[in-house]
Each structure stands twice: as C-alpha cells, then as structure tokens.
Protein backbone atom coordinates (compact mmCIF):
# COMPACT_ATOMS: atom_id res chain seq x y z
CA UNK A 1 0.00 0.00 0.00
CA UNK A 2 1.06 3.55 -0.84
CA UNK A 3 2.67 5.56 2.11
CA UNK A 4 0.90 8.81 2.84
CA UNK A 5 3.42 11.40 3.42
CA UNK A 6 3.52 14.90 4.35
CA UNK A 7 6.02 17.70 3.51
CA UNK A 8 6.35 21.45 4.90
CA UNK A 9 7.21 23.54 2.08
CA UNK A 10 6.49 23.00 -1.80
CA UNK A 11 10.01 24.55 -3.12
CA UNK A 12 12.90 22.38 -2.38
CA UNK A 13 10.28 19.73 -0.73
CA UNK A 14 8.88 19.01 -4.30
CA UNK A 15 11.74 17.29 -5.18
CA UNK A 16 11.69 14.43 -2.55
CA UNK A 17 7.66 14.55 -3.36
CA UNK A 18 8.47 14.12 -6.63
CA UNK A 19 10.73 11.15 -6.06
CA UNK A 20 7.95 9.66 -3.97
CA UNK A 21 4.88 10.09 -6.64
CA UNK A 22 7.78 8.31 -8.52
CA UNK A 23 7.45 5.70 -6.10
CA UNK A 24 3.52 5.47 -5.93
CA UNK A 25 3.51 7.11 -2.80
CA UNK A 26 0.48 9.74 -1.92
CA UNK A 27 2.11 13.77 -1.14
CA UNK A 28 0.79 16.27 0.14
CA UNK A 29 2.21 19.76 0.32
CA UNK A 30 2.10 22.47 3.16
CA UNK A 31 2.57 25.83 1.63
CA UNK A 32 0.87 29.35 1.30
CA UNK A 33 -3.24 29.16 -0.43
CA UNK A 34 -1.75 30.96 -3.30
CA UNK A 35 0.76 28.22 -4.15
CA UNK A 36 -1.19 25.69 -2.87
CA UNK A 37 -3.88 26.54 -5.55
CA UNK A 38 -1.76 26.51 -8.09
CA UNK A 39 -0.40 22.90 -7.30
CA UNK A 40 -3.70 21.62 -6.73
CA UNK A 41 -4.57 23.58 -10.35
CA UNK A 42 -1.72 22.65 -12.05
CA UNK A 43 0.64 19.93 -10.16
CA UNK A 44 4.50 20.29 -10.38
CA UNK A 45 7.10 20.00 -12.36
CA UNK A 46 10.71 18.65 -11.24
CA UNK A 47 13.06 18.91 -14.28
CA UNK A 48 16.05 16.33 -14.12
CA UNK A 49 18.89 15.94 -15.95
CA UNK A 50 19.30 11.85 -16.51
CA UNK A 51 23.04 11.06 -17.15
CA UNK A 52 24.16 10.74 -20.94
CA UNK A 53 21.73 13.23 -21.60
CA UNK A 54 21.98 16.78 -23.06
CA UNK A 55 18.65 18.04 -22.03
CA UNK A 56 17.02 18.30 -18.52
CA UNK A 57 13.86 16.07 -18.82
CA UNK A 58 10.41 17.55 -16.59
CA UNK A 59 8.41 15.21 -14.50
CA UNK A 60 4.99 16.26 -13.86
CA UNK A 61 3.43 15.27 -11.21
CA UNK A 62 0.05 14.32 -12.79
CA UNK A 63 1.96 11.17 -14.86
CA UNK A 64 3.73 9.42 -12.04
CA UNK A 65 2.30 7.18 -9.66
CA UNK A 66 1.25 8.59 -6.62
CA UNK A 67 -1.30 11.51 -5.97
CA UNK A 68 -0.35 14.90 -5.13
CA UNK A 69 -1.84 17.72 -3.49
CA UNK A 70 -1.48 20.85 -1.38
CA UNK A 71 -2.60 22.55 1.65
CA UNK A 72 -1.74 25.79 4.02
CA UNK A 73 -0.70 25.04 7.26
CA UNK A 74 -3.79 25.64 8.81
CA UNK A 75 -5.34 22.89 6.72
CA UNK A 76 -2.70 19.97 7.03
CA UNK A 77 -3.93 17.02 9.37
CA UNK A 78 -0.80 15.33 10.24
CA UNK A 79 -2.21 12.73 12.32
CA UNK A 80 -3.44 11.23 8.88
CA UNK A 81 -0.03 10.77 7.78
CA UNK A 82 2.94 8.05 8.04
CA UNK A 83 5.57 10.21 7.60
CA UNK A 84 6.45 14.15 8.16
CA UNK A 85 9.48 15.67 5.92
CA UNK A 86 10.54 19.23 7.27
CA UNK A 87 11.88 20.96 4.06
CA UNK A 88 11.31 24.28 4.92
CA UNK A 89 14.38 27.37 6.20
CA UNK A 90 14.79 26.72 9.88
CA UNK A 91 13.98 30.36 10.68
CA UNK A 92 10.40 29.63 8.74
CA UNK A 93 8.93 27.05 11.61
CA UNK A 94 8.72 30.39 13.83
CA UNK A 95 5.49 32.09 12.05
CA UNK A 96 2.44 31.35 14.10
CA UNK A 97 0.95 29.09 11.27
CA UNK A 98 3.84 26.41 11.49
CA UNK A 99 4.75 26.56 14.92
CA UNK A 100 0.82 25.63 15.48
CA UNK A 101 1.18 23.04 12.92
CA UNK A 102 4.57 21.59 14.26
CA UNK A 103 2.73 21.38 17.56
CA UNK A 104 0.20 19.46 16.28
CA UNK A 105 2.54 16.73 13.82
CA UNK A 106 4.42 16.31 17.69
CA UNK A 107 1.69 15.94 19.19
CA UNK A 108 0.61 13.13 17.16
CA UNK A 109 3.71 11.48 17.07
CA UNK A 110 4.12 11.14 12.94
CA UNK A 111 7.93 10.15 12.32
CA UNK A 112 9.81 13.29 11.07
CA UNK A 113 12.45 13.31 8.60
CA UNK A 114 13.80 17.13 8.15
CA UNK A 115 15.89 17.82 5.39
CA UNK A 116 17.14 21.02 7.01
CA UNK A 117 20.90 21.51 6.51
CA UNK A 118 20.51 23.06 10.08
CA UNK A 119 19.49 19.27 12.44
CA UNK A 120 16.51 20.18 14.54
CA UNK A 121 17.05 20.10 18.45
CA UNK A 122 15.11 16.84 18.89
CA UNK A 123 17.99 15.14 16.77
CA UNK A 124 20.54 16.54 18.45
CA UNK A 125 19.62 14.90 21.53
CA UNK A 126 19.62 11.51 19.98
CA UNK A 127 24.07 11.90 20.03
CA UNK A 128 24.68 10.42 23.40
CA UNK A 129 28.03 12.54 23.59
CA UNK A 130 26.30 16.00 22.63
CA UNK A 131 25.51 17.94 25.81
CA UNK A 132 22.21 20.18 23.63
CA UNK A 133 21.66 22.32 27.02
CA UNK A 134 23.85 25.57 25.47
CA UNK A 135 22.32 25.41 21.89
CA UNK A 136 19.41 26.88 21.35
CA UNK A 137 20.78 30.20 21.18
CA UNK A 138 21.74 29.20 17.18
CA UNK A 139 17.86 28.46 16.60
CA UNK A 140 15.40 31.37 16.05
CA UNK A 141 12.56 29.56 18.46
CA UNK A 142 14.08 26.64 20.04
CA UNK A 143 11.39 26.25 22.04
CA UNK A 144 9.27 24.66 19.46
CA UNK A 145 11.20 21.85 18.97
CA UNK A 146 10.44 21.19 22.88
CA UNK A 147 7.56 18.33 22.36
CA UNK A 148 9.08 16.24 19.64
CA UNK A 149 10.11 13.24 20.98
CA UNK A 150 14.35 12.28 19.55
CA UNK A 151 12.50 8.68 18.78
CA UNK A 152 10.87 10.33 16.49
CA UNK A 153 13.28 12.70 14.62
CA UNK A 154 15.63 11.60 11.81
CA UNK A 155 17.79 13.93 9.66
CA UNK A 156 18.21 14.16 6.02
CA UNK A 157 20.90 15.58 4.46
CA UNK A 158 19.87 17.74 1.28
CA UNK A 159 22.84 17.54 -1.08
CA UNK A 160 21.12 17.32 -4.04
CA UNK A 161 20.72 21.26 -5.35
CA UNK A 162 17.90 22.70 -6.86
CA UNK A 163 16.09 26.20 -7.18
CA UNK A 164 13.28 27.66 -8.66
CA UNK A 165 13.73 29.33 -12.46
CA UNK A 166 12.59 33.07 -11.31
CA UNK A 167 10.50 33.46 -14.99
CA UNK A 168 8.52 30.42 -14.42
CA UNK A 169 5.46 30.20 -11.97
CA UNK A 170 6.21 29.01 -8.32
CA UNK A 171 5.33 24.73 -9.22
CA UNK A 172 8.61 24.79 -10.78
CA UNK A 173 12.12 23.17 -9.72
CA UNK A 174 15.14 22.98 -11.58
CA UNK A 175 17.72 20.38 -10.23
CA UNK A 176 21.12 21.56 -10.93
CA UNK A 177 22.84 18.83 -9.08
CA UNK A 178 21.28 15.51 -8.95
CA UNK A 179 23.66 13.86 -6.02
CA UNK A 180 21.61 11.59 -3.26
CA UNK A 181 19.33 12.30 -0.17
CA UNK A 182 21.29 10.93 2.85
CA UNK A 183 19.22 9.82 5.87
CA UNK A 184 20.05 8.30 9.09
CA UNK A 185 17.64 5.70 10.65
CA UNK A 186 14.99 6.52 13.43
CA UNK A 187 16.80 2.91 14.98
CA UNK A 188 13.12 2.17 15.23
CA UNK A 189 11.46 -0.86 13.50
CA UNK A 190 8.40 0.26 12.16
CA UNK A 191 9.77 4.15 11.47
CA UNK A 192 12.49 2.73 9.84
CA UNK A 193 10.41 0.22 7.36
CA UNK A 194 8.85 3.38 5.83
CA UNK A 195 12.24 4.62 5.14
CA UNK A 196 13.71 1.24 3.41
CA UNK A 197 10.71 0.73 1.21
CA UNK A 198 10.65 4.65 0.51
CA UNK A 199 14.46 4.05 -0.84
CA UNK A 200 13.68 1.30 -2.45
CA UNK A 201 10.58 2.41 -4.76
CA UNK A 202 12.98 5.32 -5.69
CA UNK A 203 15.95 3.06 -6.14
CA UNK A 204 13.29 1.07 -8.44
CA UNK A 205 11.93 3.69 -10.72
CA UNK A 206 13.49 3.99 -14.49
CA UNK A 207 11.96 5.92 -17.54
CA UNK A 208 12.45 4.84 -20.96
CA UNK A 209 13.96 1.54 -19.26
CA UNK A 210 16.95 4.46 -17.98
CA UNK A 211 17.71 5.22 -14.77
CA UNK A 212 16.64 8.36 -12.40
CA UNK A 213 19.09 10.48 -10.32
CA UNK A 214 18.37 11.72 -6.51
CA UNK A 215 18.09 8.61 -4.54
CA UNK A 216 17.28 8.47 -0.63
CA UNK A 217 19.94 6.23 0.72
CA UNK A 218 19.43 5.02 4.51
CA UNK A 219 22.19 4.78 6.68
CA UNK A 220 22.72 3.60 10.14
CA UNK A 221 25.21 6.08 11.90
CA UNK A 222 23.79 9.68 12.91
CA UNK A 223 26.67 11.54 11.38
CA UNK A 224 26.32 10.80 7.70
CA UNK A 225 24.50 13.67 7.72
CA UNK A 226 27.02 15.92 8.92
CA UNK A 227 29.44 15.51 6.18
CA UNK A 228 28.23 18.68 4.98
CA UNK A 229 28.74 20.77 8.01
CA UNK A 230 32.50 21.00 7.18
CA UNK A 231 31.05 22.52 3.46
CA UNK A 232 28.88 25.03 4.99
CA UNK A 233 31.28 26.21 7.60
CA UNK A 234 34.73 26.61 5.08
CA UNK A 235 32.54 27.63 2.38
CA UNK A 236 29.00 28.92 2.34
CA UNK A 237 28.71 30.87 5.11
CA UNK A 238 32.34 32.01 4.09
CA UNK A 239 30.59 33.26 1.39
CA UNK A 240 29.04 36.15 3.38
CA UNK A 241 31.40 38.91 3.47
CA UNK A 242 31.91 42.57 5.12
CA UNK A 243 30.90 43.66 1.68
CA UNK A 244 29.43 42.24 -1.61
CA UNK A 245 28.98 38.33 -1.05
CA UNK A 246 31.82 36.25 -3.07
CA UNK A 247 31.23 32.62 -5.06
CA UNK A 248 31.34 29.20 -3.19
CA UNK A 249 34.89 28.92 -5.36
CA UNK A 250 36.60 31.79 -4.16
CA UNK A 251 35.66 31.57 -0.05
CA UNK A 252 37.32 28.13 -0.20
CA UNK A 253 40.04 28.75 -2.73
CA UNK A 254 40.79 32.38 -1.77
CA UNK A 255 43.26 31.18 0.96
CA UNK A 256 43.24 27.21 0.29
CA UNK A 257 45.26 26.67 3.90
CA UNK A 258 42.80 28.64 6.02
CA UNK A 259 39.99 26.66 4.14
CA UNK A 260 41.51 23.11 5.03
CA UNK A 261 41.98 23.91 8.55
CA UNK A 262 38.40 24.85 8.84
CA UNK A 263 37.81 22.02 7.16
CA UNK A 264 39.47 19.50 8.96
CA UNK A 265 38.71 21.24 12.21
CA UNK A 266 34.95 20.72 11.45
CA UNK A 267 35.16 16.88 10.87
CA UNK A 268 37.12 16.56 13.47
CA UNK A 269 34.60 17.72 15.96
CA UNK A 270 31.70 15.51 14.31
CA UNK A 271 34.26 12.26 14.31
CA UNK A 272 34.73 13.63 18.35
CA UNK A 273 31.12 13.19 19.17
CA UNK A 274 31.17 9.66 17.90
CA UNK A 275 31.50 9.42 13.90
CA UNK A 276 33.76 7.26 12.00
CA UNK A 277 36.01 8.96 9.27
CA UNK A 278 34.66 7.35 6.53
CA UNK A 279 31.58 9.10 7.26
CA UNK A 280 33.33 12.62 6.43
CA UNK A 281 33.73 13.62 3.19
CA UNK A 282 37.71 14.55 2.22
CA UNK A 283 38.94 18.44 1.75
CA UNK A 284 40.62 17.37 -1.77
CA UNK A 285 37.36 16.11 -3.00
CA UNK A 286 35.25 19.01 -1.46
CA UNK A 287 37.98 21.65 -2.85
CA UNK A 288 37.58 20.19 -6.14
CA UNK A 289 33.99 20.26 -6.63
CA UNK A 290 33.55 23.66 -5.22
CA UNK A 291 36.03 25.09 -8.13
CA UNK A 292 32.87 24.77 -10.10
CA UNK A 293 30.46 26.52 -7.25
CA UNK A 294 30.68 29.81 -9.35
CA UNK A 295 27.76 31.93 -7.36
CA UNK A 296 27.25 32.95 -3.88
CA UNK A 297 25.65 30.73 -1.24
CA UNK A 298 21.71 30.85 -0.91
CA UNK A 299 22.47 31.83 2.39
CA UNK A 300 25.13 34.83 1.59
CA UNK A 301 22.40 35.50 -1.17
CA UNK A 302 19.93 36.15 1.50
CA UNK A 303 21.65 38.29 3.71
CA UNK A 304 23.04 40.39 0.63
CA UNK A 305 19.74 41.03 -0.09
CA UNK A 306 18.07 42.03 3.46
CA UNK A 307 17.30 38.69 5.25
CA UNK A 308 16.92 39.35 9.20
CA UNK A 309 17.40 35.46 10.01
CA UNK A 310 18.86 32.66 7.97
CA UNK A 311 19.56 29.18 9.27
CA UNK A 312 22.82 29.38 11.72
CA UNK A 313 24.51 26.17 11.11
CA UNK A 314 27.91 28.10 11.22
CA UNK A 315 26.67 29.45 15.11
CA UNK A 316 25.45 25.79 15.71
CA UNK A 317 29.06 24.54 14.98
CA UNK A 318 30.51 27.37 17.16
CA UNK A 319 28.39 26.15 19.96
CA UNK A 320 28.92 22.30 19.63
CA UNK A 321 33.22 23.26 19.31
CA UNK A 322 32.88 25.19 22.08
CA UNK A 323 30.80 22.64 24.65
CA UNK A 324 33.39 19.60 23.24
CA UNK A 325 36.05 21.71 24.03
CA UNK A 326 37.17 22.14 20.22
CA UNK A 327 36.86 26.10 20.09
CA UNK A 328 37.73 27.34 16.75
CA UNK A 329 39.06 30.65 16.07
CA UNK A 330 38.41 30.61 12.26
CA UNK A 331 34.80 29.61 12.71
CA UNK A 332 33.86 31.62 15.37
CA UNK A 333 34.78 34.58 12.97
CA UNK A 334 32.87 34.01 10.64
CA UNK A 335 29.70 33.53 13.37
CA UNK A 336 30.65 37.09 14.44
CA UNK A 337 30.40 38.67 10.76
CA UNK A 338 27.26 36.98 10.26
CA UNK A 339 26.09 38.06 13.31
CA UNK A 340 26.66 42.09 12.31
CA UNK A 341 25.38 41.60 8.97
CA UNK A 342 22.19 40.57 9.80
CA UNK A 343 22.10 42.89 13.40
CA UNK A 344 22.43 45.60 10.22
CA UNK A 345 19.52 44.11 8.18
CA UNK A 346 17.44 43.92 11.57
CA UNK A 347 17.99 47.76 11.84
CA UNK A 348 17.61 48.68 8.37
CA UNK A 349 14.47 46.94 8.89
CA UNK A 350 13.15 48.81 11.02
C-alpha cells in the first residue's frame, strides 16, 4: 500500500515529493493558499537531468504514480499521515501558522524526517556525547522543537541542489545537481520500514527503461549527515562577506590553507562526538567540486539582499566546538560577521 506522506514547504520539498509520486507514494504539500492553488490547479514540475543526456527532462506530477496535493498550514492534518518531511528554512517554523502546525505533527507522534541543513534540536539529543543544554541560542525559536520526541526525529541531508527558475510560476524546480538524499535511521522498527521501502521504490523507478538520479539512501550512523557541516562552515557561510557576497569557489580557494583547517577542524569535531572517518567527506574532493560553485551561497544570497534570520549552522558549529572543548578561532569569525550583517539588516528593517 502507498505511504501517505507529508512535507512542509512545496520549493525544495517538491523534489523528494516528486521522487515519492515516482514511487507510488500519496504527497501532500504544506505551503501558502496561493501556491497551494496553483499545485492543486496545475501539479509540479521537477526537471532532471538523466546522465548521458543533453537536455534536462520535466516530470509532472500528474503522470507518475502517486497523488499529489497541497494545503496551508492551517489545513494539514498530520495525524493522517505516516511520515512528516521538514523541508522548509529553519527560521520559517517560527510564524504562528507552522509553529501551530509543528505542535500538532508532535503531538501526534508522525515520524519526522527534516531535510534542514541546520538538524533540529530533537535530533541533536539523539548523540549520546552532545551535551544540547547551550544550543538553542543558534535556533530562532528553540522552544518549538520542545515536544518532539528524539525517537521520532531523523535527519536528512539535502545535497542534491535545486532552485526555482525566477521566470517560471512558483510549481517549478530545476535540479542543478542531482547527487543523493542521505538519511540516518529513526533505529526504530516500524519508522524505519517506511524509510527502506521509501528508498527502495525510488531506487526502483526507471523511464524509458533508464535510470533516475536523486536517490534516498538510509544509513545507520547519525553523522552521515554531517558531512556537509565541514562545506557550509569553510565555504558557504564564508561566502558572506563585510561587503558584496563572493562565489562558493573563491571563499574556499581564496586562501586554500585557512579553508583546510576549517575544514578539517569541522570533521574533526563531528568524528569527536562519535563518527567514524569514513563518514566525512575529504577536503581534496570538497575543494575540487567547489572550483565549479561559481555563485554565492543561498544563504550569503539572502543576507546580501536584506534577510533578518537565515539558518545558523555556522553558530550551531561554534556552539557544539565550544561545549566539546574544540573552540575554533576561524569559525567563530565568521559567526561574528554573520552576526553584524544581519544585526544591520534587523535595523535597516526597522
């Protein structure tokens, strides 16, 4: 039987809805009524590039599988649902709407899988060696993560990239890198059936007998995710600068030694708190792919252009150095840059 899953936010979430309609799986999608009317009008559209091929090809919603269809937050019922999938900014959870609504998917104790790049308190607290007490301060509302359960949390790491072409209308996603969902296991037997047979009907899906990129891999340890914190800290929020933001390339290969140590400082503090090294990804192989990152961070983008909270994975990493007693001086500059740029926005705001 099809699962029956639901995800906050119809931008970046409508690719892993996609990949489940793929599947045969039922979607629904928590966005604003003006979106969500134009989904339920129109369905999406995920364009793909498949490998060997020239051309990105578009998957509509209304030809795969599954059934799709949208809702405001107001409207979602997420007791009717066998999975949650957080895809929204971290800062976004704090409008009245969605903090009511993530009340209401804890309250009914839904598994939820965010793909955040910024891990949600609940998770947190599943890393025996992580003392969370001193951490909410890098979370606009930590307090809302309060009645989740850690049981019931997993974390999803969103590597593959994808925006939304600014002429077309907002049901539109353009996947510029197709790379894989990474998501640790809830380590609970039922939660984590959903997950193997999601992976699986995605792992099984072809067109024109070829194969489809952006899998969901599963994955026992609760680091795999975190292979990307030593990205975001040595290069996107690196990104954000006293002036005019700089490319992805440039923050990293600017001043290549300063980079690594970051680097290596990073995944040194995740392998502290209990990963293995083959979990991290390498600086060489990071370095080399990000000589082809050619623009700006979304999150350098957003404070260049008057954003008074982003997602502070760069302050989260700060805080978890400084309570394992791996203080960084490198990182913690950046936090304080951020910090001023968007204590400036705040005030231009009014």
């Amino acid at each position: 039987m099809p699962y029956k899953i639901l995800i906050l936010g119809a931008s970046y979430g409508s690719l892993l809805g996609t990949k489940f309609l793929a599947a045969g799986h039922d979607v629904t999608l928590v966005c604003r009524d003006k979106t969500a009317a134009l989904i339920n009008g129109k369905g999406t559209e995920v364009r793909i590039k498949l490998r060997d091929e020239d051309a990105h090809r578009s998957f509509f919603s209304g030809d795969l599988d599954g059934t799709l269809d949208a809702r405001t937050p107001e409207d979602a019922q997420p007791q009717d649902y066998d999975l949650v999938c957080l895809a929204m900014q971290e800062p976004q959870y704090s409008h009245p709407s969605l903090r009511d609504l993530l009340a209401r998917v804890a309250e009914a104790r839904v598994p939820c899988m965010s793909i955040m790049n910024m891990p949600p308190l609940p998770y947190l607290r599943r890393i025996p060696s992580l003392d969370c007490s001193g951490l909410g301060g890098a979370f606009q509302d930590p307090e809302i993560w309060d009645k989740f359960d850690p049981t019931l949390m997993t974390l999803c790491s969103p590597d593959p990239q994808a925006f939304r072409p600014p002429e077309e209308e907002a049901n539109v996603l353009h996947v510029g890198l197709p790379t894989n969902f990474k998501v640790t296991k809830f380590h609970d037997a039922k939660a984590d059936a959903v997950l193997e047979e999601l992976e699986r009907g995605i792992l099984d899906y072809r067109v024109d007998d070829k194969d489809v990129p952006v899998k969901l891999r599963v994955y026992d340890s609760l680091f795999v995710p975190f292979a990307k914190w030593a990205m975001l800290a040595c290069g996107n929020y690196r990104c954000i600068q006293p002036g005019d933001p700089i490319a992805i390339r440039d923050a990293v290969h600017g001043d290549i030694e300063k980079s690594r140590a970051i680097y290596g400082a990073v995944n040194d503090l995740v392998v502290g708190l209990g990963a293995e090294p083959d979990d991290m990804v390498p600086f060489e192989k990071y370095a080399r792919a990000a000589e082809n990152l050619l623009k700006p961070s979304s999150a350098a983008r957003a404070v260049a252009a008057g954003a008074t909270a982003i997602e502070r994975v760069d302050k989260l990493i700060m805080l978890v150095a400084q309570a394992s007693g791996r203080p960084n001086a490198g990182i913690e500059a950046t936090v304080a840059l951020v910090d001023r740029k968007l204590a400036e926005n705040q005030k231009a705001a009014g």
